[in-house]
PDB file of N, CA and C in Angstrom:
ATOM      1  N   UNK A   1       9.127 -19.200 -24.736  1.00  0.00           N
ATOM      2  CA  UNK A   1       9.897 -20.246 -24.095  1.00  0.00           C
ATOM      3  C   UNK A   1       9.753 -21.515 -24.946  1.00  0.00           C
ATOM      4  N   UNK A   2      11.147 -21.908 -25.289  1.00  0.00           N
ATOM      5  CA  UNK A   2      10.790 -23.352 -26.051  1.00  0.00           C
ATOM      6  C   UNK A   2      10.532 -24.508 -25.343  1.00  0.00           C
ATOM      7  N   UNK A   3       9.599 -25.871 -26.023  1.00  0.00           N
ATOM      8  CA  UNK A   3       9.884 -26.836 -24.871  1.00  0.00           C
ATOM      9  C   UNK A   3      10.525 -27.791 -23.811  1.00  0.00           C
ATOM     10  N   UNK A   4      11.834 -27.216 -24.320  1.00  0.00           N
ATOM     11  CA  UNK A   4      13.256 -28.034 -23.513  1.00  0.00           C
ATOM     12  C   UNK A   4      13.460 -26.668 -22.341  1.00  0.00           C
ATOM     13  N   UNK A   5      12.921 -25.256 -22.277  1.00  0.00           N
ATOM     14  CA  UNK A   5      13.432 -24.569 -21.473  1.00  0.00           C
ATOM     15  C   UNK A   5      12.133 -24.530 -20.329  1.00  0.00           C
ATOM     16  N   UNK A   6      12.507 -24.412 -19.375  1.00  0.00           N
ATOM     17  CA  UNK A   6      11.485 -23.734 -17.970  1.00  0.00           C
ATOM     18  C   UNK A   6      11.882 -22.427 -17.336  1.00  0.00           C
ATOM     19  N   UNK A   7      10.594 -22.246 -16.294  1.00  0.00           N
ATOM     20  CA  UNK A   7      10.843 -21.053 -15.303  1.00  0.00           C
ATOM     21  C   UNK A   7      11.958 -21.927 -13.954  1.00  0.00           C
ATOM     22  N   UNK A   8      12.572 -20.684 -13.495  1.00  0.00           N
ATOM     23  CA  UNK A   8      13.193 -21.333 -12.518  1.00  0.00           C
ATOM     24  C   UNK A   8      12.703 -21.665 -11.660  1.00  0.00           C
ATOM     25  N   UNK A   9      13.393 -22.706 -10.259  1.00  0.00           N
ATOM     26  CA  UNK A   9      12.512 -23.374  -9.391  1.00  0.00           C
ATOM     27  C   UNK A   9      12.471 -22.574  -8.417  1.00  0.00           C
ATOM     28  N   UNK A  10      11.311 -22.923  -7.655  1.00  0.00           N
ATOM     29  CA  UNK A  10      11.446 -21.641  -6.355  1.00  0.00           C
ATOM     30  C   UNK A  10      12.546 -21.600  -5.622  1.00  0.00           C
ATOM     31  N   UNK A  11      13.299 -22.936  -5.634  1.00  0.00           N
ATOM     32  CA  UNK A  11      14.858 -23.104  -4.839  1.00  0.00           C
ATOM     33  C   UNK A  11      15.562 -22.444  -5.335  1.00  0.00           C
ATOM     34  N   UNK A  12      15.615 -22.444  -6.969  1.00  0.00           N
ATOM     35  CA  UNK A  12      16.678 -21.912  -7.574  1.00  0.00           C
ATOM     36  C   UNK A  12      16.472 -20.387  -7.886  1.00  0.00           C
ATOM     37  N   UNK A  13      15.390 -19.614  -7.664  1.00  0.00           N
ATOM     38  CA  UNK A  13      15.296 -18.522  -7.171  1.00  0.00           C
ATOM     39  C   UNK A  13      15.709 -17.997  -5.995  1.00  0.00           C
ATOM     40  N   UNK A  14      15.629 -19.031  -4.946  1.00  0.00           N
ATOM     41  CA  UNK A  14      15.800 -18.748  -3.498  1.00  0.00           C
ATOM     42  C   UNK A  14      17.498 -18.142  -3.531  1.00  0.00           C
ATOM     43  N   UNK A  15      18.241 -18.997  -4.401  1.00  0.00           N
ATOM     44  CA  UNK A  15      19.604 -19.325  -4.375  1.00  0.00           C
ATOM     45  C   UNK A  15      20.156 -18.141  -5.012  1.00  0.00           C
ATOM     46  N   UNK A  16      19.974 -17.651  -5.787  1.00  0.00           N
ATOM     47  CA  UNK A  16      20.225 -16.526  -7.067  1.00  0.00           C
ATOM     48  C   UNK A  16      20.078 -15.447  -6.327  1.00  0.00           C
ATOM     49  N   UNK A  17      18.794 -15.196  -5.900  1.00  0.00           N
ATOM     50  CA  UNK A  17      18.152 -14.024  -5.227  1.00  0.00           C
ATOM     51  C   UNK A  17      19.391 -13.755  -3.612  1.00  0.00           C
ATOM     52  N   UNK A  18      19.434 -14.942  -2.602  1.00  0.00           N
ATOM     53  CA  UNK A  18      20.598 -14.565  -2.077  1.00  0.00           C
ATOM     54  C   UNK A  18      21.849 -14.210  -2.770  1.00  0.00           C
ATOM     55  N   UNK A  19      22.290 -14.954  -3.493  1.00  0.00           N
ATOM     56  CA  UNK A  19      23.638 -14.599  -3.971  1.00  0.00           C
ATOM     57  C   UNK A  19      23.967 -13.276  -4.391  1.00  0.00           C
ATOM     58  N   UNK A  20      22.333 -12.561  -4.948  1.00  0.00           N
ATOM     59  CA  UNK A  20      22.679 -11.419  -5.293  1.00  0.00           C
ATOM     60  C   UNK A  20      21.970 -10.371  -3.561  1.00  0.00           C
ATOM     61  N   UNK A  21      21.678 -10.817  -2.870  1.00  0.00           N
ATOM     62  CA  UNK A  21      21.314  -9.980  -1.376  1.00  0.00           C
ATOM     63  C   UNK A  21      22.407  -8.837  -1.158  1.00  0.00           C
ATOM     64  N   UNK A  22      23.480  -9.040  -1.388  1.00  0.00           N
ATOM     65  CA  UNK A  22      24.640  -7.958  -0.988  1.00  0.00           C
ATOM     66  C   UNK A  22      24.785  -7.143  -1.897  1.00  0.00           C
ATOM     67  N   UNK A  23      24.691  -5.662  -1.138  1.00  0.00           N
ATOM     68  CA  UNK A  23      24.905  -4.913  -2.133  1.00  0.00           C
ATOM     69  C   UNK A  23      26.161  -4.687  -3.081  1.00  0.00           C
ATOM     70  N   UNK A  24      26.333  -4.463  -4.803  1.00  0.00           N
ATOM     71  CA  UNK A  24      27.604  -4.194  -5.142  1.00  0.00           C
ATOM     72  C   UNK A  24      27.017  -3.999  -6.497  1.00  0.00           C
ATOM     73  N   UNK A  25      28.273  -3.020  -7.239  1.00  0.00           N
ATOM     74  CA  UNK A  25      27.271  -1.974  -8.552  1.00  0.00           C
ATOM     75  C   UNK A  25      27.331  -3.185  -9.003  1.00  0.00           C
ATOM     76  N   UNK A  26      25.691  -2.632  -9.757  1.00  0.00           N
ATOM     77  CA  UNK A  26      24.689  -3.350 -11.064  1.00  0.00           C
ATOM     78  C   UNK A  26      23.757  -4.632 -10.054  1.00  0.00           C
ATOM     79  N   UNK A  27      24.094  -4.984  -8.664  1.00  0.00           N
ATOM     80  CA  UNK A  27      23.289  -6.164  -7.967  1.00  0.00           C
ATOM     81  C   UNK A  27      21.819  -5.710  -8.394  1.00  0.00           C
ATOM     82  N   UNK A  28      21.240  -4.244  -7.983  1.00  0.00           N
ATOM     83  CA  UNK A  28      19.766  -4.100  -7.992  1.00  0.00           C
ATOM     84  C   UNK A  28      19.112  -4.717  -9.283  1.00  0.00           C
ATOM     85  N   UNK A  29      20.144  -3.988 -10.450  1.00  0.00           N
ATOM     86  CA  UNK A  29      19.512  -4.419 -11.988  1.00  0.00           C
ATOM     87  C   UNK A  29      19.535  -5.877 -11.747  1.00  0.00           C
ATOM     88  N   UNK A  30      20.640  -6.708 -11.286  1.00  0.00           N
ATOM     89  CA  UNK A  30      20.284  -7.842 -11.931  1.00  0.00           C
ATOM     90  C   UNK A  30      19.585  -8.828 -10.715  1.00  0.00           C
ATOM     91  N   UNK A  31      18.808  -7.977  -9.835  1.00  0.00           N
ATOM     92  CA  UNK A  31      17.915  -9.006  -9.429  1.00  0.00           C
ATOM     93  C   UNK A  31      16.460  -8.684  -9.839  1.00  0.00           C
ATOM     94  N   UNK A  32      16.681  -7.028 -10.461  1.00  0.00           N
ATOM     95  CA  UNK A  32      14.615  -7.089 -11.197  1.00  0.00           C
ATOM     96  C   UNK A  32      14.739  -8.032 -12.521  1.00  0.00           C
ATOM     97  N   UNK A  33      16.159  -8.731 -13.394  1.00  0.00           N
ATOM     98  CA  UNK A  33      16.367  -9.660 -14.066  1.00  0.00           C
ATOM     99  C   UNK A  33      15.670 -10.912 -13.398  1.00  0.00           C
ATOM    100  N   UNK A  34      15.561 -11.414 -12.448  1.00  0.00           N
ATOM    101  CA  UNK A  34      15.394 -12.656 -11.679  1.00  0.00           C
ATOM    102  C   UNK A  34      13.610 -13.103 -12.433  1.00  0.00           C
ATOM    103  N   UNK A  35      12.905 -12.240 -12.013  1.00  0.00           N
ATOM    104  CA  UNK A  35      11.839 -12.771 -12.120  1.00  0.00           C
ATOM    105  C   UNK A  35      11.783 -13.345 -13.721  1.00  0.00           C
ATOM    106  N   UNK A  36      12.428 -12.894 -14.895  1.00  0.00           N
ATOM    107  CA  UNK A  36      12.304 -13.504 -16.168  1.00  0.00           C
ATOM    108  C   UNK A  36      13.134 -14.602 -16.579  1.00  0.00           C
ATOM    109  N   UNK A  37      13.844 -14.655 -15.833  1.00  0.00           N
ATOM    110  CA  UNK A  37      14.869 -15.548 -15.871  1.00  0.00           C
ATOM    111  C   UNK A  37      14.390 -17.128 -16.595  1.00  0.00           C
ATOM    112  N   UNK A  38      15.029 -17.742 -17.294  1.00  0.00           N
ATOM    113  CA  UNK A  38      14.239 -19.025 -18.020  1.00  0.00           C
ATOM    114  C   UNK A  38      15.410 -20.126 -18.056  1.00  0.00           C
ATOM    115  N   UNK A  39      15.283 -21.059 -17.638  1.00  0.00           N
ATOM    116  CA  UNK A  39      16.505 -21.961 -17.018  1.00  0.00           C
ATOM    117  C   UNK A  39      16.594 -22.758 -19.142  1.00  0.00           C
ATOM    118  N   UNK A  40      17.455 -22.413 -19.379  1.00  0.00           N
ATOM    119  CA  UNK A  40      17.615 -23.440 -21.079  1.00  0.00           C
ATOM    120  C   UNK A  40      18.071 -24.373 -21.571  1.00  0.00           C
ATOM    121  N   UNK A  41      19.321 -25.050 -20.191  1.00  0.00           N
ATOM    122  CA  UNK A  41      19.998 -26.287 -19.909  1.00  0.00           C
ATOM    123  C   UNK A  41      20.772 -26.887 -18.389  1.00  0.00           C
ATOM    124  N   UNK A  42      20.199 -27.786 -18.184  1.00  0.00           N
ATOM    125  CA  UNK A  42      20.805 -28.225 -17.140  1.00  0.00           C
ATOM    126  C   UNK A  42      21.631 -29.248 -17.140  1.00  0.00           C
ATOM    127  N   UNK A  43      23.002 -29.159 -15.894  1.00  0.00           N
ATOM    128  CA  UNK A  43      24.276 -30.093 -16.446  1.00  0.00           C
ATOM    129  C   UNK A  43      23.790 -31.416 -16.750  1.00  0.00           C
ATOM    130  N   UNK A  44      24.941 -31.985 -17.771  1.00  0.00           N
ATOM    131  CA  UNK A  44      24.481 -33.541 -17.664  1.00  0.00           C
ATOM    132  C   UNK A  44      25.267 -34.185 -16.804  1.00  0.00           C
ATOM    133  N   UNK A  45      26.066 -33.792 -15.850  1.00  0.00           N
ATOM    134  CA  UNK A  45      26.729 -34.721 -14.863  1.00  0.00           C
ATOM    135  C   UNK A  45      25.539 -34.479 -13.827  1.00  0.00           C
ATOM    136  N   UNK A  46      24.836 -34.210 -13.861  1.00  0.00           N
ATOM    137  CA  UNK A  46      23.473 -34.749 -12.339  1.00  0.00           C
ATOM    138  C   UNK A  46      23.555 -33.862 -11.632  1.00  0.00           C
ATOM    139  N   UNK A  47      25.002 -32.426 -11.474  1.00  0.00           N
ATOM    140  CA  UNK A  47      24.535 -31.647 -10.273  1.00  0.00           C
ATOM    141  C   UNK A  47      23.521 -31.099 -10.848  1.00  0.00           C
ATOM    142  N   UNK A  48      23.320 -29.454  -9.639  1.00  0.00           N
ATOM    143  CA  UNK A  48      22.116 -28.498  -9.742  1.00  0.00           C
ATOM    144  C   UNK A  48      22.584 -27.473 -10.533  1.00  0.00           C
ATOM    145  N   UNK A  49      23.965 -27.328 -11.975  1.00  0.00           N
ATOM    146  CA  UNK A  49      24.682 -26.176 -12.224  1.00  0.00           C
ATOM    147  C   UNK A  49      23.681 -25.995 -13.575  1.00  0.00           C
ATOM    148  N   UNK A  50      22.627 -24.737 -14.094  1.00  0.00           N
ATOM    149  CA  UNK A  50      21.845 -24.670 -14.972  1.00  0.00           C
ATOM    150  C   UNK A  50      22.665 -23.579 -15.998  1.00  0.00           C
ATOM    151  N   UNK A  51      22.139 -23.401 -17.090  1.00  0.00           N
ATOM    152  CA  UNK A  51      22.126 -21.852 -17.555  1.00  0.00           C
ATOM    153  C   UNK A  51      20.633 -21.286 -17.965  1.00  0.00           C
ATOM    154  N   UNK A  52      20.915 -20.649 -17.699  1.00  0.00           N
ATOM    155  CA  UNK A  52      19.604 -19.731 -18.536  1.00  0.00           C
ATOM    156  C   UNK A  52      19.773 -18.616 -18.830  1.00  0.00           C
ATOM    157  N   UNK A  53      18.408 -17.339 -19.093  1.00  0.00           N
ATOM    158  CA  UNK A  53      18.727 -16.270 -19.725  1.00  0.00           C
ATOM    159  C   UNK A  53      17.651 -15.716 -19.313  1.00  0.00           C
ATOM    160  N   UNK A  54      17.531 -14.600 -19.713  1.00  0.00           N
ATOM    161  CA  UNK A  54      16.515 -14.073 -19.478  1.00  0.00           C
ATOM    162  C   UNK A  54      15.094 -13.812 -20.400  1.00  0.00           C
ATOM    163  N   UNK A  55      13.797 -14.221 -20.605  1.00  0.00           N
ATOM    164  CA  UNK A  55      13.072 -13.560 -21.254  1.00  0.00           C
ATOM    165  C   UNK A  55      13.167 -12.802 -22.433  1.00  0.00           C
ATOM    166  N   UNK A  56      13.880 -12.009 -22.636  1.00  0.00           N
ATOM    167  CA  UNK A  56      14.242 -10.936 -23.403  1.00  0.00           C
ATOM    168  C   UNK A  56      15.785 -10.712 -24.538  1.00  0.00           C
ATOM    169  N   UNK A  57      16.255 -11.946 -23.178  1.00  0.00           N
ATOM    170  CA  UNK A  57      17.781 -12.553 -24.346  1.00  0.00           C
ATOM    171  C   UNK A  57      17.840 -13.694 -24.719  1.00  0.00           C
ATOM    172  N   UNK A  58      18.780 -14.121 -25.867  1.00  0.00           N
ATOM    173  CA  UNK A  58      19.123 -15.087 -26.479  1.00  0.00           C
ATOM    174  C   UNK A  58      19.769 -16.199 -25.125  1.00  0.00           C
ATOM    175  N   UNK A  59      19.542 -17.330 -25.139  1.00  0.00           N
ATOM    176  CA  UNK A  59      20.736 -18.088 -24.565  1.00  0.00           C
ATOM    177  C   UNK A  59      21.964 -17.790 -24.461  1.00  0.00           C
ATOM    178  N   UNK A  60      22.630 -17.482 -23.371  1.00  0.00           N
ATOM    179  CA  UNK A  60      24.099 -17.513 -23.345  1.00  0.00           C
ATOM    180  C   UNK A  60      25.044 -18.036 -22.239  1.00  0.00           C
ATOM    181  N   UNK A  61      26.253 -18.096 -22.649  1.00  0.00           N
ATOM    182  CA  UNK A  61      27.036 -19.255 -21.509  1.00  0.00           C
ATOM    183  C   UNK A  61      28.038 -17.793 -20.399  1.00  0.00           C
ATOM    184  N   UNK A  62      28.034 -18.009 -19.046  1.00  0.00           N
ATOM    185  CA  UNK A  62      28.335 -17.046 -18.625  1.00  0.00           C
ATOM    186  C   UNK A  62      29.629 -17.247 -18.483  1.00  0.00           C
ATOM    187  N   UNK A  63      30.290 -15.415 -17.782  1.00  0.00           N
ATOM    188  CA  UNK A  63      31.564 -15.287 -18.763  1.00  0.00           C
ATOM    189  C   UNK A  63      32.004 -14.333 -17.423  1.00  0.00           C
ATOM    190  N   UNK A  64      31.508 -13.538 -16.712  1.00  0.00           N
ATOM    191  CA  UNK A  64      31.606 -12.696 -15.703  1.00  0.00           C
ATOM    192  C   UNK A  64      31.144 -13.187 -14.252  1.00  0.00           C
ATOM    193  N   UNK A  65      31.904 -13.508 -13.135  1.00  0.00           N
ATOM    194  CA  UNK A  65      31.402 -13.572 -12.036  1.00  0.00           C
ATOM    195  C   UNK A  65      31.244 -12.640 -11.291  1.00  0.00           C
ATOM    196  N   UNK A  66      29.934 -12.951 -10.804  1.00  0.00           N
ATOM    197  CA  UNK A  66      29.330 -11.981  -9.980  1.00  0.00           C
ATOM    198  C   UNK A  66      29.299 -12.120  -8.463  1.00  0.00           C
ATOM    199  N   UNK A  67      28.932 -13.283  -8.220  1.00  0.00           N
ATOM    200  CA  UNK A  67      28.941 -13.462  -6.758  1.00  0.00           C
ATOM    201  C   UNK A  67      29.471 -15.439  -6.232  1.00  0.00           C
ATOM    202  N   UNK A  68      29.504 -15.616  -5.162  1.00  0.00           N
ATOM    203  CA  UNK A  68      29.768 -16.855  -5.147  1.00  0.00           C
ATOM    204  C   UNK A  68      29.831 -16.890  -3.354  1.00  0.00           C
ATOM    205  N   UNK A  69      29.670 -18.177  -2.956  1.00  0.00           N
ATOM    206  CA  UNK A  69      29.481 -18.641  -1.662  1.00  0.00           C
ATOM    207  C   UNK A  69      29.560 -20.157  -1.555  1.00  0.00           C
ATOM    208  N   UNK A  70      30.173 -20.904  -0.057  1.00  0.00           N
ATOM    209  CA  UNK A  70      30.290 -22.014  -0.339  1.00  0.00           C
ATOM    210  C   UNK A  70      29.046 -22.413   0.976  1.00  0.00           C
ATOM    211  N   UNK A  71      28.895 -23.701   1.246  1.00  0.00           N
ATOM    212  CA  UNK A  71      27.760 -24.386   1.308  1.00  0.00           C
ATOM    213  C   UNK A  71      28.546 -24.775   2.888  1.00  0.00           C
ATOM    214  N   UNK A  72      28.322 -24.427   4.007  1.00  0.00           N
ATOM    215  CA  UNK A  72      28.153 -24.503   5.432  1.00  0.00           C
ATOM    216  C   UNK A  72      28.629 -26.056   5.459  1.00  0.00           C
ATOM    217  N   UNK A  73      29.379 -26.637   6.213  1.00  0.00           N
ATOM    218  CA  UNK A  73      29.319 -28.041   6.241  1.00  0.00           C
ATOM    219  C   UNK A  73      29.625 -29.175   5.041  1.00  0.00           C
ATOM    220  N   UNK A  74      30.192 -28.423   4.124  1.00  0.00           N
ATOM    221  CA  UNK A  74      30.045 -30.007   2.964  1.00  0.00           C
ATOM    222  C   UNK A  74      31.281 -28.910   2.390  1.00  0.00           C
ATOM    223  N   UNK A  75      31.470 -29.368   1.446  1.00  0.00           N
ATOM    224  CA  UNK A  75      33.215 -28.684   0.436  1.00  0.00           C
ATOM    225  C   UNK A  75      32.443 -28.245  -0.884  1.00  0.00           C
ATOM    226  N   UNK A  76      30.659 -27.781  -1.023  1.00  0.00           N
ATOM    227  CA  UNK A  76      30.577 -27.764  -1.959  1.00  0.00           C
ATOM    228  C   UNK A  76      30.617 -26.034  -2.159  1.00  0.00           C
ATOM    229  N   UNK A  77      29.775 -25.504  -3.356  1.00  0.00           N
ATOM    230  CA  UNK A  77      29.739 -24.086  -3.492  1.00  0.00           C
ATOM    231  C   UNK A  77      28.820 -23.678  -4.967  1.00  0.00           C
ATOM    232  N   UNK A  78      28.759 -22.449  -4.763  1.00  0.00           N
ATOM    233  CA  UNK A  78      27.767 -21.880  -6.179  1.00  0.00           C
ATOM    234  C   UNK A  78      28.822 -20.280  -6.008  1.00  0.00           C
ATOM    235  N   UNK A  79      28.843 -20.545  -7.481  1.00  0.00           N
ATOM    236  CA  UNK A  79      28.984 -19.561  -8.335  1.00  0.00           C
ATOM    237  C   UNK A  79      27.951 -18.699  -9.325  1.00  0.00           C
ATOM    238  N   UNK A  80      27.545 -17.479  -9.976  1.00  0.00           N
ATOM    239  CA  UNK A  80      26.990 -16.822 -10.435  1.00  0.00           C
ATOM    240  C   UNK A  80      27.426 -16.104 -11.254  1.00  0.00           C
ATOM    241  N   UNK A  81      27.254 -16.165 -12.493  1.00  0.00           N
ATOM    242  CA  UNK A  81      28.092 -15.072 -13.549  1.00  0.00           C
ATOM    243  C   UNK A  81      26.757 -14.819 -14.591  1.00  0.00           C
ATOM    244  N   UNK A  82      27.257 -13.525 -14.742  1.00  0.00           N
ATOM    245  CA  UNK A  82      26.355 -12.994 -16.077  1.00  0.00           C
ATOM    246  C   UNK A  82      27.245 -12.696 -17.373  1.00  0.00           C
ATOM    247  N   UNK A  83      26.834 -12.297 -18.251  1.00  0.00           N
ATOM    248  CA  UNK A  83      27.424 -12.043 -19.308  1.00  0.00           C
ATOM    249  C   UNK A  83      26.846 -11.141 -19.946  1.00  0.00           C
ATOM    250  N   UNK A  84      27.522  -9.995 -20.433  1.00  0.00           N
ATOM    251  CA  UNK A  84      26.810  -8.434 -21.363  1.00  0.00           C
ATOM    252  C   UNK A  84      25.925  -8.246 -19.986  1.00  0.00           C
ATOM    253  N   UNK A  85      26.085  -8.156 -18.841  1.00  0.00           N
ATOM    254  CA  UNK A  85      25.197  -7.329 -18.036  1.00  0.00           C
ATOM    255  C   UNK A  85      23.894  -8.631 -17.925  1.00  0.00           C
ATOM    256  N   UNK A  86      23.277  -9.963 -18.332  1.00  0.00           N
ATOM    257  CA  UNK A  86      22.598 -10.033 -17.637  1.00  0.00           C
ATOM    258  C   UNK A  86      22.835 -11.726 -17.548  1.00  0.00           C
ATOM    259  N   UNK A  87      22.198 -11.856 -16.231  1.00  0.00           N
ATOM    260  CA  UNK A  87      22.227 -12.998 -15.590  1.00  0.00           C
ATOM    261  C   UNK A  87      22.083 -14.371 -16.606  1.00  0.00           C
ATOM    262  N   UNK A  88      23.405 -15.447 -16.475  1.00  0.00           N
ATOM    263  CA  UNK A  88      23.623 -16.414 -17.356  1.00  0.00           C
ATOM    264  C   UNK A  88      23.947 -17.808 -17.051  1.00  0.00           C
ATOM    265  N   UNK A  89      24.286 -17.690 -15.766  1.00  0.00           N
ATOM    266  CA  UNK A  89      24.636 -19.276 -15.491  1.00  0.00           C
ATOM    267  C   UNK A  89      24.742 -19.059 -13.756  1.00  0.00           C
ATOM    268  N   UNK A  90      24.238 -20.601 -13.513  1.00  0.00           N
ATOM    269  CA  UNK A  90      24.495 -21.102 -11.933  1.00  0.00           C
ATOM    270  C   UNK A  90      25.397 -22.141 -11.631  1.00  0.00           C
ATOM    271  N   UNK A  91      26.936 -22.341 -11.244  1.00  0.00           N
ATOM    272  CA  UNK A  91      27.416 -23.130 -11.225  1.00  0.00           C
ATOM    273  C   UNK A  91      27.283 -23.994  -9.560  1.00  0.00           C
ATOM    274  N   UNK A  92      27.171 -25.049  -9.578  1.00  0.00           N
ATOM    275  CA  UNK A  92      27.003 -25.776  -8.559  1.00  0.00           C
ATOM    276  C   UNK A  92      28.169 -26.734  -8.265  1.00  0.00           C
ATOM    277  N   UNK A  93      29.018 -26.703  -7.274  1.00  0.00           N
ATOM    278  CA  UNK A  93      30.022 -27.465  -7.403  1.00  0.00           C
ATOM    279  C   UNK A  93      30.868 -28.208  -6.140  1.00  0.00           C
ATOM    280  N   UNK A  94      30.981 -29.228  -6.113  1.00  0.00           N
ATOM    281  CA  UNK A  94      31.946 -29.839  -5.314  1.00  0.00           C
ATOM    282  C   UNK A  94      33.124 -30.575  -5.168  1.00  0.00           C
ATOM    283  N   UNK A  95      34.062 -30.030  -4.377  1.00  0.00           N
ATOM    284  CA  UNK A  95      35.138 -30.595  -4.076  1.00  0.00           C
ATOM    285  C   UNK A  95      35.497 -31.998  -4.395  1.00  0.00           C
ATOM    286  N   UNK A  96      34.778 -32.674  -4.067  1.00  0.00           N
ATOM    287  CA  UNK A  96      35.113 -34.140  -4.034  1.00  0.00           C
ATOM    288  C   UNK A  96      34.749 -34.830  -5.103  1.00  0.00           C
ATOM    289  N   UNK A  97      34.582 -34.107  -6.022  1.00  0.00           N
ATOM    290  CA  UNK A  97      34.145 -34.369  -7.615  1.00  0.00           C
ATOM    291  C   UNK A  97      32.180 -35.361  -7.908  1.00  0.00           C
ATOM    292  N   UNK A  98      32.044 -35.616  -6.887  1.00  0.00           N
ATOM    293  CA  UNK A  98      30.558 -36.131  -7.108  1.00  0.00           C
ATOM    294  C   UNK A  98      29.354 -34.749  -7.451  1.00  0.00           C
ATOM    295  N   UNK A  99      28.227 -34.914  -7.893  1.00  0.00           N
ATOM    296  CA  UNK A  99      27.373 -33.987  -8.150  1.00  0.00           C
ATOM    297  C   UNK A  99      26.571 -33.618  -7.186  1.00  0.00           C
ATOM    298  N   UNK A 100      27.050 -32.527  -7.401  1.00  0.00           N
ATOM    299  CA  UNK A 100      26.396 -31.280  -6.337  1.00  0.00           C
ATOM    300  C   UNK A 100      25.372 -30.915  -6.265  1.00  0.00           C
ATOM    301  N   UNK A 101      24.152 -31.280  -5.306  1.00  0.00           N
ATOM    302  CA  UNK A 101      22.552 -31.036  -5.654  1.00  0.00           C
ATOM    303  C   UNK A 101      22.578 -29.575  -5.218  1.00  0.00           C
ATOM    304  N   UNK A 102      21.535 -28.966  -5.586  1.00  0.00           N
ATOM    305  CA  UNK A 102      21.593 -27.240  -4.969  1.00  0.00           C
ATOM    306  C   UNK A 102      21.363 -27.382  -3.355  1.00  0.00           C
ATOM    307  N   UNK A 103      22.056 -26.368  -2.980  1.00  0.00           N
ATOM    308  CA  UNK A 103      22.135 -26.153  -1.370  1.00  0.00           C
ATOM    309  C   UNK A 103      20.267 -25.553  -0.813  1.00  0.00           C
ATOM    310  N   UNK A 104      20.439 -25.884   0.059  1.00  0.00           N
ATOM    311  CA  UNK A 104      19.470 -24.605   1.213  1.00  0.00           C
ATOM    312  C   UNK A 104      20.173 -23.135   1.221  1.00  0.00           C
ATOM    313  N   UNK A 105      19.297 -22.570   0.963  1.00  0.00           N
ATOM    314  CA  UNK A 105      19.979 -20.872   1.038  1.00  0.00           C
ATOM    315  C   UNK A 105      20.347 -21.284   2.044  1.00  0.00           C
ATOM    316  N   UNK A 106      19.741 -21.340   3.472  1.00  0.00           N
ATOM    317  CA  UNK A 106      20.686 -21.155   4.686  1.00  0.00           C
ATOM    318  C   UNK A 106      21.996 -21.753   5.112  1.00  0.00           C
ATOM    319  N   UNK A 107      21.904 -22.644   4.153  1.00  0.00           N
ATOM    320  CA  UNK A 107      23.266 -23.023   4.219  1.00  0.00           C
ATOM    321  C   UNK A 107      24.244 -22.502   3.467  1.00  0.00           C
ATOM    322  N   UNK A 108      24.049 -21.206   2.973  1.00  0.00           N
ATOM    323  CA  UNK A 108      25.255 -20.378   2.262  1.00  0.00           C
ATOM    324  C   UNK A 108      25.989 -19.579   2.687  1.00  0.00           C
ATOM    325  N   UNK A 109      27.083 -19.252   2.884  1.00  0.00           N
ATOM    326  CA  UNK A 109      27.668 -18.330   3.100  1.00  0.00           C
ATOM    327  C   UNK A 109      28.250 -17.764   2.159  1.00  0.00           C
ATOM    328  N   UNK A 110      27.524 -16.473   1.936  1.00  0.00           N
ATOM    329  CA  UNK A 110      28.298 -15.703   0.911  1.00  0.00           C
ATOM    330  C   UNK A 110      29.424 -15.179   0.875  1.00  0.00           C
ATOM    331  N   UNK A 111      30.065 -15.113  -0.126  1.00  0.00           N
ATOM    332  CA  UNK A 111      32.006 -14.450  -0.061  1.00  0.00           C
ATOM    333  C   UNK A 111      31.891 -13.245  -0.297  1.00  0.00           C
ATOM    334  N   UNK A 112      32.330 -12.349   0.476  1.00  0.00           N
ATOM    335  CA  UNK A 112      32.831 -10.956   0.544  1.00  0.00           C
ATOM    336  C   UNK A 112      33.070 -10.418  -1.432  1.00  0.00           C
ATOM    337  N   UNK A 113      32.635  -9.508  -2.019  1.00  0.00           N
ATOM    338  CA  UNK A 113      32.967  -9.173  -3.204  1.00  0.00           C
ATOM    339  C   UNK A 113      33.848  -8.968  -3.743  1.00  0.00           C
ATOM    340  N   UNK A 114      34.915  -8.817  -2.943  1.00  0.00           N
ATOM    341  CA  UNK A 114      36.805  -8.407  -3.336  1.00  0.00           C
ATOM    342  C   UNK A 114      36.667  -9.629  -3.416  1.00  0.00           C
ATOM    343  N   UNK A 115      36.391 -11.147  -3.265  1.00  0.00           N
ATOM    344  CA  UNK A 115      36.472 -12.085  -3.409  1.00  0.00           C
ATOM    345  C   UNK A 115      36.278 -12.969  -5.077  1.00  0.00           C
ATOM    346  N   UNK A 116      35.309 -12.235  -5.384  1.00  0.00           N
ATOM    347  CA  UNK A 116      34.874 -12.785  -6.898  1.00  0.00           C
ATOM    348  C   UNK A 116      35.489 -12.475  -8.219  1.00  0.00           C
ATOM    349  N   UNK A 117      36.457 -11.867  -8.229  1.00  0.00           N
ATOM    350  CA  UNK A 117      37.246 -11.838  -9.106  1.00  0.00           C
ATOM    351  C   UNK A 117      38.133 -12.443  -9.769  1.00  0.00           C
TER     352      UNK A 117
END
């Protein structure tokens, strides 16, 4: 791990780890990905949207969505995409264009998987 990268936060585990809770092919693989996971940049507009990679891969910018849910009460939402099969970016985002701090899992509601496409 270089010194600009970290482990993820227990929130931002919390968040990932739901997003991937529902079952749908490849979810199992890419949540035994979770625990290596290494956060390598976080946005510079102030939300909570990171990338990272895993342990074992190079940095990369994600390219495939995987799952996504919006945030109970507010217009915001997270997105999840991997790229080549493993977990690559957390997008954090809101409607009203100000920066989006990361949610409370419980405040997620996840979107149905015919949805993420």
């Amino acid at each position: 791990m270089s010194p600009s990268e970290r482990p993820l936060s227990a929130d931002e585990r919390a968040v990932i780890l739901a997003l991937l809770a529902r079952d749908f092919p490849g979810a199992e693989d890419l949540r035994r990905q979770v625990p290596s996971v290494v956060v390598t940049r976080n946005c510079g507009c102030g939300c909570a949207t990171i990338d990272f990679r895993t342990e074992d891969e190079p940095p990369t910018l994600g390219k495939e969505l995987v799952s996504s849910a919006y945030v109970r009460g507010r217009d915001d939402g997270v997105l999840l995409f991997v790229r080549h099969g493993r977990l690559s970016h957390l997008e954090v985002y809101s409607s009203d264009g100000d920066p989006a701090p990361l949610p409370r899992v419980e405040d997620l509601v996840i979107d149905p998987p015919d949805t993420w496409e």
